[in-house]
Protein backbone atom coordinates (compact mmCIF):
# COMPACT_ATOMS: atom_id res chain seq x y z
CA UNK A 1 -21.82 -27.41 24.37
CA UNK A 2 -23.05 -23.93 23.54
CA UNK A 3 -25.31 -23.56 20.60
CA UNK A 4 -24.52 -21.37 17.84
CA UNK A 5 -25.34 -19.91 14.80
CA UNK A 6 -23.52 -19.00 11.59
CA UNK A 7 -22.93 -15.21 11.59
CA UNK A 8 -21.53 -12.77 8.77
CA UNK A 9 -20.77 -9.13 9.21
CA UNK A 10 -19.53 -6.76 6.39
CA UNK A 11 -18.88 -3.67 5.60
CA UNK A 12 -18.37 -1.75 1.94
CA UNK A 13 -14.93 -2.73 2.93
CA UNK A 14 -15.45 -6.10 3.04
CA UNK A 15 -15.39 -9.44 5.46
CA UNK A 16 -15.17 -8.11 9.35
CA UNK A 17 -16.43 -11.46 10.97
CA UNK A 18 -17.10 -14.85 9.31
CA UNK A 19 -17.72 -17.54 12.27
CA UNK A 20 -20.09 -19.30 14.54
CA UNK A 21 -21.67 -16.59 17.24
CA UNK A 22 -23.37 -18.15 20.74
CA UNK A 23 -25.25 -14.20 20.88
CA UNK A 24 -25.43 -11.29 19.14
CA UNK A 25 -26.85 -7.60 20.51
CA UNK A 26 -27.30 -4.64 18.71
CA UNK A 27 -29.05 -1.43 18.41
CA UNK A 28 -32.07 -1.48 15.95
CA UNK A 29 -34.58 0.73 14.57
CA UNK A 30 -36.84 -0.50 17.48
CA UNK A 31 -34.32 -0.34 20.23
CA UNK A 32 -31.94 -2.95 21.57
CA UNK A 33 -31.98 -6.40 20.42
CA UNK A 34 -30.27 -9.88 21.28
CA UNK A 35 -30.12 -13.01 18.69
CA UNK A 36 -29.61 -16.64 20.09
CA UNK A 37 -29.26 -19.83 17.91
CA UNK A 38 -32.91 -20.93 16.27
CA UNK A 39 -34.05 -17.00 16.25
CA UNK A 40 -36.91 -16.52 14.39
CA UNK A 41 -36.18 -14.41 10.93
CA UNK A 42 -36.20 -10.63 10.97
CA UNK A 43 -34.59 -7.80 9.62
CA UNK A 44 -34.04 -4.17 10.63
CA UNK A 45 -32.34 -1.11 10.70
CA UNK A 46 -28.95 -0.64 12.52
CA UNK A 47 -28.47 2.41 14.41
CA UNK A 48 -25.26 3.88 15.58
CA UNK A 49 -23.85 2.12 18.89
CA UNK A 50 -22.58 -1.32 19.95
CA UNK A 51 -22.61 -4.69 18.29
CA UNK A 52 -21.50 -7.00 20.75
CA UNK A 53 -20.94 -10.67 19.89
CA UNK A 54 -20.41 -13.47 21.96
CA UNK A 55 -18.60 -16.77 20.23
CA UNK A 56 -16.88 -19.03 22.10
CA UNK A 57 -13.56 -17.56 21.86
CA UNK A 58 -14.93 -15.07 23.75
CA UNK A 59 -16.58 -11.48 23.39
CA UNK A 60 -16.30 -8.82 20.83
CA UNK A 61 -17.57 -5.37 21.19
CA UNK A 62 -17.36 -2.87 18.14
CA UNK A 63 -19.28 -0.04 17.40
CA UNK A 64 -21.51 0.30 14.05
CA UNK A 65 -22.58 3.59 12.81
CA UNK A 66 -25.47 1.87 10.83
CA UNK A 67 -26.69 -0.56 8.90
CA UNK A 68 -29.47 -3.77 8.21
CA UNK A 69 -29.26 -6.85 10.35
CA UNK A 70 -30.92 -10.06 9.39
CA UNK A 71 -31.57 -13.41 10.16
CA UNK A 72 -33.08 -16.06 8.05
CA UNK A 73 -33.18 -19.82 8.36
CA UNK A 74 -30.99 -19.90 11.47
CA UNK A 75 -28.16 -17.40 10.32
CA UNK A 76 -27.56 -13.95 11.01
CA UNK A 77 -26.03 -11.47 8.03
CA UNK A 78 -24.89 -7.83 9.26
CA UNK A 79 -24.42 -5.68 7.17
CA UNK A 80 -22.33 -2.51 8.47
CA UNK A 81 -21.69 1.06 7.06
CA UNK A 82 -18.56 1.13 9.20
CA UNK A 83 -17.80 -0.74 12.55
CA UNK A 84 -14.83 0.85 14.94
CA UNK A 85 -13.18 -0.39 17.91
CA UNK A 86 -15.02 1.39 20.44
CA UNK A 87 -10.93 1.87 22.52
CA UNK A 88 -9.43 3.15 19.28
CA UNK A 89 -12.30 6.09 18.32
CA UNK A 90 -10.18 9.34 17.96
CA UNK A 91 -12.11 11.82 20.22
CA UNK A 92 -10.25 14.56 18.81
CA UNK A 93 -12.18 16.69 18.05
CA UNK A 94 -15.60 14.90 18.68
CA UNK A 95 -17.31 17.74 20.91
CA UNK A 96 -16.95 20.59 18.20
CA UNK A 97 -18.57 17.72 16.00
CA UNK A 98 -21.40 17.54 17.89
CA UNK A 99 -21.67 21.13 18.68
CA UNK A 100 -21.79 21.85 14.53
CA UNK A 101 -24.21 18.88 14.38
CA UNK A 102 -26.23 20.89 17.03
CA UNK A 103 -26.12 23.88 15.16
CA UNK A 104 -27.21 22.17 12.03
CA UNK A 105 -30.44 20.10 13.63
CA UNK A 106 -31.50 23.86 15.65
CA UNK A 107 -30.92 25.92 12.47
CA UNK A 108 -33.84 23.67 10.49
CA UNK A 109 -37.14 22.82 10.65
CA UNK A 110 -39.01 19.58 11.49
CA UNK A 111 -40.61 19.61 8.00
CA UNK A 112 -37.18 20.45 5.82
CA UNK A 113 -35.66 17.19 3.89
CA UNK A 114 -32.50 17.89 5.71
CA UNK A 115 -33.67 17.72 8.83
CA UNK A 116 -33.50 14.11 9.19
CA UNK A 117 -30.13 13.79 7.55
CA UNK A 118 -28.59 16.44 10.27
CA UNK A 119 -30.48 14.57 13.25
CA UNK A 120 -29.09 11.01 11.99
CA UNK A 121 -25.40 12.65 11.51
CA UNK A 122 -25.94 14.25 15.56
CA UNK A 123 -26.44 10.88 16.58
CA UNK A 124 -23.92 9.50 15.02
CA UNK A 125 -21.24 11.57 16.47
CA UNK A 126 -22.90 11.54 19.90
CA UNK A 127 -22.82 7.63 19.95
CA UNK A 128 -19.64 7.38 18.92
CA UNK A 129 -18.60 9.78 21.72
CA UNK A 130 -20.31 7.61 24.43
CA UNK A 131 -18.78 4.37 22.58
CA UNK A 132 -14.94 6.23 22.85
CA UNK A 133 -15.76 6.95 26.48
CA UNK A 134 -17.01 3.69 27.21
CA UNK A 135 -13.58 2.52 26.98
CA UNK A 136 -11.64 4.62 28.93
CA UNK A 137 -10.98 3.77 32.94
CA UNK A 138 -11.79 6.00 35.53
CA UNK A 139 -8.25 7.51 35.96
CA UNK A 140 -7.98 7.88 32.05
């Protein structure tokens, strides 16, 4: 039998997974990252793009836009700003939201307080683009 480890994820929302998880990967501050049963404790940063988690029902793929991630004493605790099925991201609109978040991050400088804000929001809309598209076949 697989090992596992107790995983929680919420959101402001509330309760999105409550369970047993074989794997968990992520997008961090520092990049990609994977969790396995007996992981050593960390936190970071979430940035926007996939959580996938692997239990043995099977695998789950959502998309966070952000967060903190931690595990301590053999459990994992996410906690998400939002998480999104990546196959039901309205992409509507999406490219004029990245072209205005374009405009926004060119219009300022490096050393304005806003700067960062307007880079983080880019992102944001540009992974969940890539997330939406993810989804999609090649004849969609």
């Amino acid at each position: 039998m697989a090992e596992t480890f107790p995983l929680r994820i919420l959101t402001p929302a509330g309760i999105v997974f409550e369970g047993d998880a074989e794997e968990l990967y992520a997008v961090g501050g520092g990049g990609e990252f994977g969790v396995l049963a007996e992981h050593v404790n960390f936190i970071t940063s979430l940035r926007p793009g996939f959580l996938k988690i692997i239990t043995l029902e099977g695998t789950h793929t959502h998309f966070v836009s952000g967060g903190l991630a931690e595990v301590k004493d053999g459990a994992m605790t996410v906690l998400a700003d939002s998480i999104e099925d990546p196959g039901k991201i309205d992409t509507t609109g999406l490219e004029e939201e990245i072209a205005e978040a374009e405009r926004r991050v060119s219009k300022l400088s490096y050393e304005e307080p806003e700067y960062e804000i307007a880079e983080n929001e880019l992102r944001l809309v540009q992974a969940r683009k890539q997330a939406a598209e993810s989804t999609k076949t090649p004849t969609q």
